[in-house]
C-alpha atoms as a PDB file:
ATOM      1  CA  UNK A   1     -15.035  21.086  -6.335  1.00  0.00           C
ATOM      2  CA  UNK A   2     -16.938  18.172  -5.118  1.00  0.00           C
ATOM      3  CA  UNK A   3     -18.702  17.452  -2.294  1.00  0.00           C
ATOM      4  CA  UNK A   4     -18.044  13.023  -1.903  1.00  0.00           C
ATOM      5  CA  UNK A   5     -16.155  11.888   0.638  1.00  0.00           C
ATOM      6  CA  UNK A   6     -12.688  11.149  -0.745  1.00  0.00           C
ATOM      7  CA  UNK A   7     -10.465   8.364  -0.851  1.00  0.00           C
ATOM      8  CA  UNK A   8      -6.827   8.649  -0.288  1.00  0.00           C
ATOM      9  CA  UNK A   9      -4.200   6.274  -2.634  1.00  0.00           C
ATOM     10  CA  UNK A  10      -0.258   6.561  -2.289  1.00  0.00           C
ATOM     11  CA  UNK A  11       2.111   4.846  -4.355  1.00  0.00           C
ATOM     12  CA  UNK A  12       5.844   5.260  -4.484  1.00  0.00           C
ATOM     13  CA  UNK A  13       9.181   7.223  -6.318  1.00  0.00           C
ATOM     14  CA  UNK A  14      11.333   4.833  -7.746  1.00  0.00           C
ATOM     15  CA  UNK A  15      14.436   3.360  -5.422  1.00  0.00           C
ATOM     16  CA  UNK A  16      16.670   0.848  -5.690  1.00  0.00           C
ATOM     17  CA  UNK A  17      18.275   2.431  -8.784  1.00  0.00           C
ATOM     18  CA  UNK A  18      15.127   1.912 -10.617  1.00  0.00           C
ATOM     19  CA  UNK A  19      13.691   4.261 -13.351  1.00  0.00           C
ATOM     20  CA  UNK A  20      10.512   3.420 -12.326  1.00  0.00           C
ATOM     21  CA  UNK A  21       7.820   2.373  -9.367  1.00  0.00           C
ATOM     22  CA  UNK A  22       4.503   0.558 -11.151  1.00  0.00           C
ATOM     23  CA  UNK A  23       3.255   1.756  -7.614  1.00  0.00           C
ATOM     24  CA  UNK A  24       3.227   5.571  -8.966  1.00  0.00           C
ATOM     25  CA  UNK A  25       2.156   4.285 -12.481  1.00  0.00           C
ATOM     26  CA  UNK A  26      -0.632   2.425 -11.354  1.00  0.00           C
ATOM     27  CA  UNK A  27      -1.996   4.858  -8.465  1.00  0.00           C
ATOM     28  CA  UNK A  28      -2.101   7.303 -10.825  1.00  0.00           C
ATOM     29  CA  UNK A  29      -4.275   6.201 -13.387  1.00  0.00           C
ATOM     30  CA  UNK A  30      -7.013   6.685 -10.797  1.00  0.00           C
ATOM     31  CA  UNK A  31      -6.712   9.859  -9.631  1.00  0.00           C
ATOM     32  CA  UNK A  32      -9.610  11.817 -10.176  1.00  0.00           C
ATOM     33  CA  UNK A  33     -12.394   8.560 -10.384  1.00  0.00           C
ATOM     34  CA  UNK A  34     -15.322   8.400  -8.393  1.00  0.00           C
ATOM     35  CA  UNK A  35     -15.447   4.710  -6.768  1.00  0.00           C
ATOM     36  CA  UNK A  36     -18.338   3.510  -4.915  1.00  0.00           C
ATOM     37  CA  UNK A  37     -19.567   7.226  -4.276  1.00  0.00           C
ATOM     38  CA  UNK A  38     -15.926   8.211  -3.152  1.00  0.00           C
ATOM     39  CA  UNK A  39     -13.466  10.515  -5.141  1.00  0.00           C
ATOM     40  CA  UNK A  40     -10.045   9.244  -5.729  1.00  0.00           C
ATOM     41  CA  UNK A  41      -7.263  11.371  -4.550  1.00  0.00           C
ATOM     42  CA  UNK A  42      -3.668  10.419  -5.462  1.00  0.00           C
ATOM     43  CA  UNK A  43      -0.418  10.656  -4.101  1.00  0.00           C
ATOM     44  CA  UNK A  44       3.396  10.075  -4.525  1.00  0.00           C
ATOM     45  CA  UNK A  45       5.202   9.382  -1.730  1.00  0.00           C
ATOM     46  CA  UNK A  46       9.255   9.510  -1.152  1.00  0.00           C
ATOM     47  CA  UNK A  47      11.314   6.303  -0.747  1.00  0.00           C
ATOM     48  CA  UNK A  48      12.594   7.883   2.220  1.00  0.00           C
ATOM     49  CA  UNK A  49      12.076   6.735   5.744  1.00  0.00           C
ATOM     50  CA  UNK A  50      10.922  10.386   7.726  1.00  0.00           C
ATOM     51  CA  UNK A  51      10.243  12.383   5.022  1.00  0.00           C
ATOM     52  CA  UNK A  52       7.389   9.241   3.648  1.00  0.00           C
ATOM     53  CA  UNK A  53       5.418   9.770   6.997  1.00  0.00           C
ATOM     54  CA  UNK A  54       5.773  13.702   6.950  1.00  0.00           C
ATOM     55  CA  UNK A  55       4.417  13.623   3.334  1.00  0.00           C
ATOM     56  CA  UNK A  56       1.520  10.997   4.167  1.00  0.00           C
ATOM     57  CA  UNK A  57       0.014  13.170   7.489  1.00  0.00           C
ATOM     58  CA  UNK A  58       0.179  16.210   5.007  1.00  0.00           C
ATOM     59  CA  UNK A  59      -2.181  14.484   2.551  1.00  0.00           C
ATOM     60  CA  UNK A  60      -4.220  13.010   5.318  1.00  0.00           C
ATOM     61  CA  UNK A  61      -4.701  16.399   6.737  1.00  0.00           C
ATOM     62  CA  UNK A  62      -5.259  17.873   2.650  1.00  0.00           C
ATOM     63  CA  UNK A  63      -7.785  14.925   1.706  1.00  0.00           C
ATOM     64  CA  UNK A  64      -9.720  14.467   4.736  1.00  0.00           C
ATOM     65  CA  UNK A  65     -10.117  11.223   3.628  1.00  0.00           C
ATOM     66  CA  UNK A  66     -13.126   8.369   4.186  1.00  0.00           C
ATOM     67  CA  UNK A  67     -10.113   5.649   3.974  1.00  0.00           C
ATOM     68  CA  UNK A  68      -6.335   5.606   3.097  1.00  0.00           C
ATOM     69  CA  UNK A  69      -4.516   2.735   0.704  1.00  0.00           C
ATOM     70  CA  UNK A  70      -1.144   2.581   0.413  1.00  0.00           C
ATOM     71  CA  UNK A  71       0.530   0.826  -2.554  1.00  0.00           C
ATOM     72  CA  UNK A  72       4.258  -0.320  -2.615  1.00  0.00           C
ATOM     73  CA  UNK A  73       6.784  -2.512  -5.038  1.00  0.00           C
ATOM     74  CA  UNK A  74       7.738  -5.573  -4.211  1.00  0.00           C
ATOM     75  CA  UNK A  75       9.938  -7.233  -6.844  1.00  0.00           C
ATOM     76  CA  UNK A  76       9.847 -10.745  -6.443  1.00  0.00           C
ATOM     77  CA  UNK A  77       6.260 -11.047  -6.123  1.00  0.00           C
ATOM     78  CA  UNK A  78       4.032 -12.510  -8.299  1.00  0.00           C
ATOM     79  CA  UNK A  79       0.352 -11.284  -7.057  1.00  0.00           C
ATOM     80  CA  UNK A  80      -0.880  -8.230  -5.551  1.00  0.00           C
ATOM     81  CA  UNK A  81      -0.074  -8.763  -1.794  1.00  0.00           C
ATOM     82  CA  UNK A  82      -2.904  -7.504   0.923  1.00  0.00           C
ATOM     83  CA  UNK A  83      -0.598  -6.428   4.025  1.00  0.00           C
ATOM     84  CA  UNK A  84      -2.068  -8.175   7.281  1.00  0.00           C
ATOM     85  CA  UNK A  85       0.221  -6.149   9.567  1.00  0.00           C
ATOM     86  CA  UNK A  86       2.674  -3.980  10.061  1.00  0.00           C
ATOM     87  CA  UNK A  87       5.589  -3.933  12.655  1.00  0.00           C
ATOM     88  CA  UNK A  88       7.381  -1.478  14.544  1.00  0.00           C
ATOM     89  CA  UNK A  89      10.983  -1.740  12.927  1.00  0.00           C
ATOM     90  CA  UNK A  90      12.809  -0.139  10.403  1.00  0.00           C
ATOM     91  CA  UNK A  91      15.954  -2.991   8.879  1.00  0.00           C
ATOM     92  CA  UNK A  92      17.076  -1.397   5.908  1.00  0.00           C
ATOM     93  CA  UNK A  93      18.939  -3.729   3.608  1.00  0.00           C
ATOM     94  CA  UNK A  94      19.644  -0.760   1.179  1.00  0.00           C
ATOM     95  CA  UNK A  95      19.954   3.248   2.205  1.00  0.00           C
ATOM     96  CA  UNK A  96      16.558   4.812   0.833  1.00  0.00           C
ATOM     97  CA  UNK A  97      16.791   7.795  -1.714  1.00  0.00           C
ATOM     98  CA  UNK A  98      18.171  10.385   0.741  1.00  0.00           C
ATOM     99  CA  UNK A  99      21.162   7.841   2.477  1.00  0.00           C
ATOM    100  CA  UNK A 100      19.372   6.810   5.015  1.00  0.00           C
ATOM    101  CA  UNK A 101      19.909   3.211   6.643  1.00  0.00           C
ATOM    102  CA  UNK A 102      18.475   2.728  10.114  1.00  0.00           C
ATOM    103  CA  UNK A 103      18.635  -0.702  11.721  1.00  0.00           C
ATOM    104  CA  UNK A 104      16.725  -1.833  14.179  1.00  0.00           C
ATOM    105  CA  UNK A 105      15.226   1.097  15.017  1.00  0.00           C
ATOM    106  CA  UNK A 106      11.412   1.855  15.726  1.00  0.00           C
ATOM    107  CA  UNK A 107       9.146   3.274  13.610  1.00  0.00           C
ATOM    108  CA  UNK A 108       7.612   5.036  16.810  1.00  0.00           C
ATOM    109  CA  UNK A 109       9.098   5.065  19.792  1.00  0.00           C
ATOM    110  CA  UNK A 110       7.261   3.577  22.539  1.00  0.00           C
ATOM    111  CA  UNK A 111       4.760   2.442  20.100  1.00  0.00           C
ATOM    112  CA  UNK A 112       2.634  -0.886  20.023  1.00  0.00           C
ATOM    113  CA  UNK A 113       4.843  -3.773  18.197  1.00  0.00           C
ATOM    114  CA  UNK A 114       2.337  -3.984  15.069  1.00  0.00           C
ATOM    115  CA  UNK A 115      -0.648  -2.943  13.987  1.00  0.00           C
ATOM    116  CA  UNK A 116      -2.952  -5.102  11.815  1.00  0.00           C
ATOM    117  CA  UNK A 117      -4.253  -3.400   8.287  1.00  0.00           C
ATOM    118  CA  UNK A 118      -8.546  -2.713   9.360  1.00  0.00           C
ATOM    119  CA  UNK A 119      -9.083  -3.261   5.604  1.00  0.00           C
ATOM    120  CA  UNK A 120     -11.247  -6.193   4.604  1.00  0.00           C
ATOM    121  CA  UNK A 121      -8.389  -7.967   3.175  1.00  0.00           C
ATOM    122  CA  UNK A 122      -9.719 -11.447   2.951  1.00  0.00           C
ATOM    123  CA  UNK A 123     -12.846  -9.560   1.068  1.00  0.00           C
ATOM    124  CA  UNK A 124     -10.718  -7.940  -1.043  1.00  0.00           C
ATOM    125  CA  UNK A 125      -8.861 -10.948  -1.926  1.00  0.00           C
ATOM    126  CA  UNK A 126     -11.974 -13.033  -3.000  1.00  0.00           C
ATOM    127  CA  UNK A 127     -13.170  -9.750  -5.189  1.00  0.00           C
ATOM    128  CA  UNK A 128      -9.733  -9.469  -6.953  1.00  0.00           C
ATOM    129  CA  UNK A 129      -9.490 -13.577  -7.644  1.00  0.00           C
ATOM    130  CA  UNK A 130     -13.429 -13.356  -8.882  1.00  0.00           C
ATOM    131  CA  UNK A 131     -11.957 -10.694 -11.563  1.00  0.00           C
ATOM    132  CA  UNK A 132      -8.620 -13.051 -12.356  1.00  0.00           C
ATOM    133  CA  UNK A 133      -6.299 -10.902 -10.855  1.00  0.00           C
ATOM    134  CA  UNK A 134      -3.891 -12.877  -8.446  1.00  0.00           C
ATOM    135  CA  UNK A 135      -4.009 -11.958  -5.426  1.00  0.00           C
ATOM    136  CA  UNK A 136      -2.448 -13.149  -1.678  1.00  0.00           C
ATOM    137  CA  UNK A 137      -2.228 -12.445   1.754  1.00  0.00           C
ATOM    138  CA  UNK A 138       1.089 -11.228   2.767  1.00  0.00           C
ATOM    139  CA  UNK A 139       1.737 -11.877   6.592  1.00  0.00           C
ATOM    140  CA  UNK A 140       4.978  -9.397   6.195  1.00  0.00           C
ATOM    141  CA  UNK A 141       5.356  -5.870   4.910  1.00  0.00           C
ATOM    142  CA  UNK A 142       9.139  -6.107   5.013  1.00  0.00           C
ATOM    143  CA  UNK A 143      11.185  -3.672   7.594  1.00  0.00           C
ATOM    144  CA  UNK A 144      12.225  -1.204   4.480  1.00  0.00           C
ATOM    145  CA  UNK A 145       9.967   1.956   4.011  1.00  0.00           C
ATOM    146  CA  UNK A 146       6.852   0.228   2.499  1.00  0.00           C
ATOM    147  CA  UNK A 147       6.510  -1.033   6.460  1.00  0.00           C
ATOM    148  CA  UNK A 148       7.568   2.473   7.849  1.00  0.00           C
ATOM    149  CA  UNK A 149       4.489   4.072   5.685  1.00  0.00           C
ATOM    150  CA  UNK A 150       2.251   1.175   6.355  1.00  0.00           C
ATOM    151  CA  UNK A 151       2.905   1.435  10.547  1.00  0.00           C
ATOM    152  CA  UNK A 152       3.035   5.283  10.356  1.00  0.00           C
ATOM    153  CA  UNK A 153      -0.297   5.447   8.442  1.00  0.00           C
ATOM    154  CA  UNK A 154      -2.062   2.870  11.196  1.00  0.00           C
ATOM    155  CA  UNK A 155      -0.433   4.767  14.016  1.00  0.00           C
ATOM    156  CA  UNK A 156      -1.710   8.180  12.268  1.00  0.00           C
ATOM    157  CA  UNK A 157      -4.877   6.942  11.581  1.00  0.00           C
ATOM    158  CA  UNK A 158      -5.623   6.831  15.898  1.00  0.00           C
ATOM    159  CA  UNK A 159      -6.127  10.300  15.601  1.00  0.00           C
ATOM    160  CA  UNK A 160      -9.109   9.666  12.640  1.00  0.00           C
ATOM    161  CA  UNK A 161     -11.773   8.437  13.833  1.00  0.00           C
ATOM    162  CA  UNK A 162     -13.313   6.261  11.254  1.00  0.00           C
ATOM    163  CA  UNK A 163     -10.894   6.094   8.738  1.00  0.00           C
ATOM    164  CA  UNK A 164      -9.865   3.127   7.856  1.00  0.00           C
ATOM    165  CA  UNK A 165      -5.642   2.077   6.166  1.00  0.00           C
ATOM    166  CA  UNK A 166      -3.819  -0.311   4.988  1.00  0.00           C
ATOM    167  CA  UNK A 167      -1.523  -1.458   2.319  1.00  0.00           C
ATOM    168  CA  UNK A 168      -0.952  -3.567  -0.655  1.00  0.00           C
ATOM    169  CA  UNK A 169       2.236  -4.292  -2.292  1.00  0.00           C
ATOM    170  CA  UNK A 170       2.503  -4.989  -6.062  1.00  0.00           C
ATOM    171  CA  UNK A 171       4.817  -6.659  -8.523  1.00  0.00           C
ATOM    172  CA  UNK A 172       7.528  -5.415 -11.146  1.00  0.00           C
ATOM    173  CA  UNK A 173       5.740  -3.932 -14.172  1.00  0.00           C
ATOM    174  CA  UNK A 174       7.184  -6.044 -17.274  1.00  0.00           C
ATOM    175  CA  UNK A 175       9.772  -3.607 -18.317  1.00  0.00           C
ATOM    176  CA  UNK A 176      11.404  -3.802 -15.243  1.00  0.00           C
ATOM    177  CA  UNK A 177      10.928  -7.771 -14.871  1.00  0.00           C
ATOM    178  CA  UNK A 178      13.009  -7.594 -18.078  1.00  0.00           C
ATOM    179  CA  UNK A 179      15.898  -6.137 -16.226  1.00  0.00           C
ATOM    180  CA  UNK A 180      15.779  -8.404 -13.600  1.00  0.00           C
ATOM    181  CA  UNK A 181      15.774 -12.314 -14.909  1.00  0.00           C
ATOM    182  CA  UNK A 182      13.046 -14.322 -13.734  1.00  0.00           C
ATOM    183  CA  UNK A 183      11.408 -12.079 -11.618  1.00  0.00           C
ATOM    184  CA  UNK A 184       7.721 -12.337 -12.083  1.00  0.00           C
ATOM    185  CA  UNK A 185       5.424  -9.330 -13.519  1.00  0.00           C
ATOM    186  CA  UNK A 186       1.898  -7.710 -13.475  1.00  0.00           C
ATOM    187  CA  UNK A 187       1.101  -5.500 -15.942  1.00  0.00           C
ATOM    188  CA  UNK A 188       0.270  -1.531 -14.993  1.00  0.00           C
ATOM    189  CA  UNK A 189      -3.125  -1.803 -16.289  1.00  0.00           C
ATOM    190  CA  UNK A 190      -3.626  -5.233 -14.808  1.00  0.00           C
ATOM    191  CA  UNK A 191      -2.396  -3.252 -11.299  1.00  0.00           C
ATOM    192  CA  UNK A 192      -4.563  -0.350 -11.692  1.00  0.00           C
ATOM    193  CA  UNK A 193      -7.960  -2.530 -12.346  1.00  0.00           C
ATOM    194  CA  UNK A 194      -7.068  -4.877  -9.291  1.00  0.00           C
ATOM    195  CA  UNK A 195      -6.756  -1.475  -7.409  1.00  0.00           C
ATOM    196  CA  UNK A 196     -10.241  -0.366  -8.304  1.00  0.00           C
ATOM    197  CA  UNK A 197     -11.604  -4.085  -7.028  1.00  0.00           C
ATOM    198  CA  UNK A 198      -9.676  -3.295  -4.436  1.00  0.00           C
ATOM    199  CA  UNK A 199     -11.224  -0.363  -3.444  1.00  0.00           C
ATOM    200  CA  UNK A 200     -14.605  -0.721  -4.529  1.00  0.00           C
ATOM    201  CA  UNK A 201     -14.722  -3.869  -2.274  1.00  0.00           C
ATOM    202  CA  UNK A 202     -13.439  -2.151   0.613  1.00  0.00           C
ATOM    203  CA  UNK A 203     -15.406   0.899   0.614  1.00  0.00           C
ATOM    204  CA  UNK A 204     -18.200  -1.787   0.431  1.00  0.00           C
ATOM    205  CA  UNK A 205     -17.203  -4.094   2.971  1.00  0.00           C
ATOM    206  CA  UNK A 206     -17.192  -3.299   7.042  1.00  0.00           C
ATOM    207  CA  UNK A 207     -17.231  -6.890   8.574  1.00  0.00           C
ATOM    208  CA  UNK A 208     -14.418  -8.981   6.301  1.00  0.00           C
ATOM    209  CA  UNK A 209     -15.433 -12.364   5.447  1.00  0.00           C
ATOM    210  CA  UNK A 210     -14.018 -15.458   7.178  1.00  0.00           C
ATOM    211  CA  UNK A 211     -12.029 -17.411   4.827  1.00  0.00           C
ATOM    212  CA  UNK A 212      -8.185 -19.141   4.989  1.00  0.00           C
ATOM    213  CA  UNK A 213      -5.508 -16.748   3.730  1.00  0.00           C
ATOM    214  CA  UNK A 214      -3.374 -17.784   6.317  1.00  0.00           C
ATOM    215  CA  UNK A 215       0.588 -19.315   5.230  1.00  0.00           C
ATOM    216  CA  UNK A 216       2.657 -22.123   6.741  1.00  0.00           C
ATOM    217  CA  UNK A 217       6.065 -19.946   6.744  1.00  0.00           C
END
């Protein structure tokens, strides 16, 4: 056993009727590091809308952790996205893995409309471009279960004093890009070092830096 604070990092099952997530490949690469005097702790998550959140408090109550970072596919995207905020609506386009397909339902009922990642994104964004590894702001986290997690970890997180959450969504990995024409691609290893910028730069970063990250639609 160890005695440094620990860091908590999710990633994702495959969905969609994929084989894979490069979420799961990625996080998992760093499970067991030590980052900026903080252990990495790793886990998978469900593609499922209540059983993602019961999973998530479970490790939050394991791990104890110093700072929570959720990691999600996006396919479509090019660059690792740093979630700004997340909103209190679940719109699935597609059932997740157990059937389920809410619409326009809350995450939380009675809960605030969004709650904005406490992450130093724009930090994190000028670390992971320093290291040429594309990064962007992402001013939406979808309404599918990346979203769900990403809401239900902030909301959690009330009850946690000092821990700090967000989220950051990722590409395809290659293979998959390969099944899916023109879609763009990061590769796992490419993933898992932006991670560890990621982190590093966020465990050393409390007041985020003022710089444009902002979009026009």
């Amino acid at each position: 056993m160890t005695d440094l604070p620990c860091v908590l990092l999710t990633g994702f099952a495959p969905f969609g009727g994929e084989t894979e997530n490069p979420s799961w490949d990625a996080v998992r690469r760093l499970d067991g590091e030590t980052l900026a005097g903080h252990r990495i702790v790793v886990r998978c998550l469900p593609v499922a809308f209540d059983a993602s959140l019961d999973a998530l408090r479970t490790a939050i109550e394991q791990t104890a952790p110093a700072l929570v970072l959720c990691v999600g596919q996006a396919g479509g995207h090019a660059q690792l996205a740093l979630e700004r905020v997340a909103i209190n609506v679940d719109d699935a386009r597609i059932p997740d893995n157990l059937g389920a397909q809410p619409i326009d339902r809350p995450v939380v009922e009675g809960g605030p409309a969004a709650y904005f990642s406490d992450l130093p994104i724009k930090a994190m964004r000028a670390a992971l471009l320093a290291a040429e590894i594309p990064a962007e702001i992402s001013q939406t986290a979808g309404t599918y279960v990346c979203n769900h997690v990403f809401y239900g970890l902030m909301h959690a997180l009330r009850e946690h004093a000092g821990v700090r959450g967000g989220f950051i969504h990722i590409p395809y990995a290659p293979a998959q890009a390969a099944r899916h024409p023109g879609a763009p691609s990061l590769a796992i290893e490419t993933v898992a070092a932006g991670l560890r910028v990621a982190l590093r730069t966020a465990l050393d970063t409390r007041t985020d830096r003022r710089l444009a990250g902002g979009a026009e639609h």
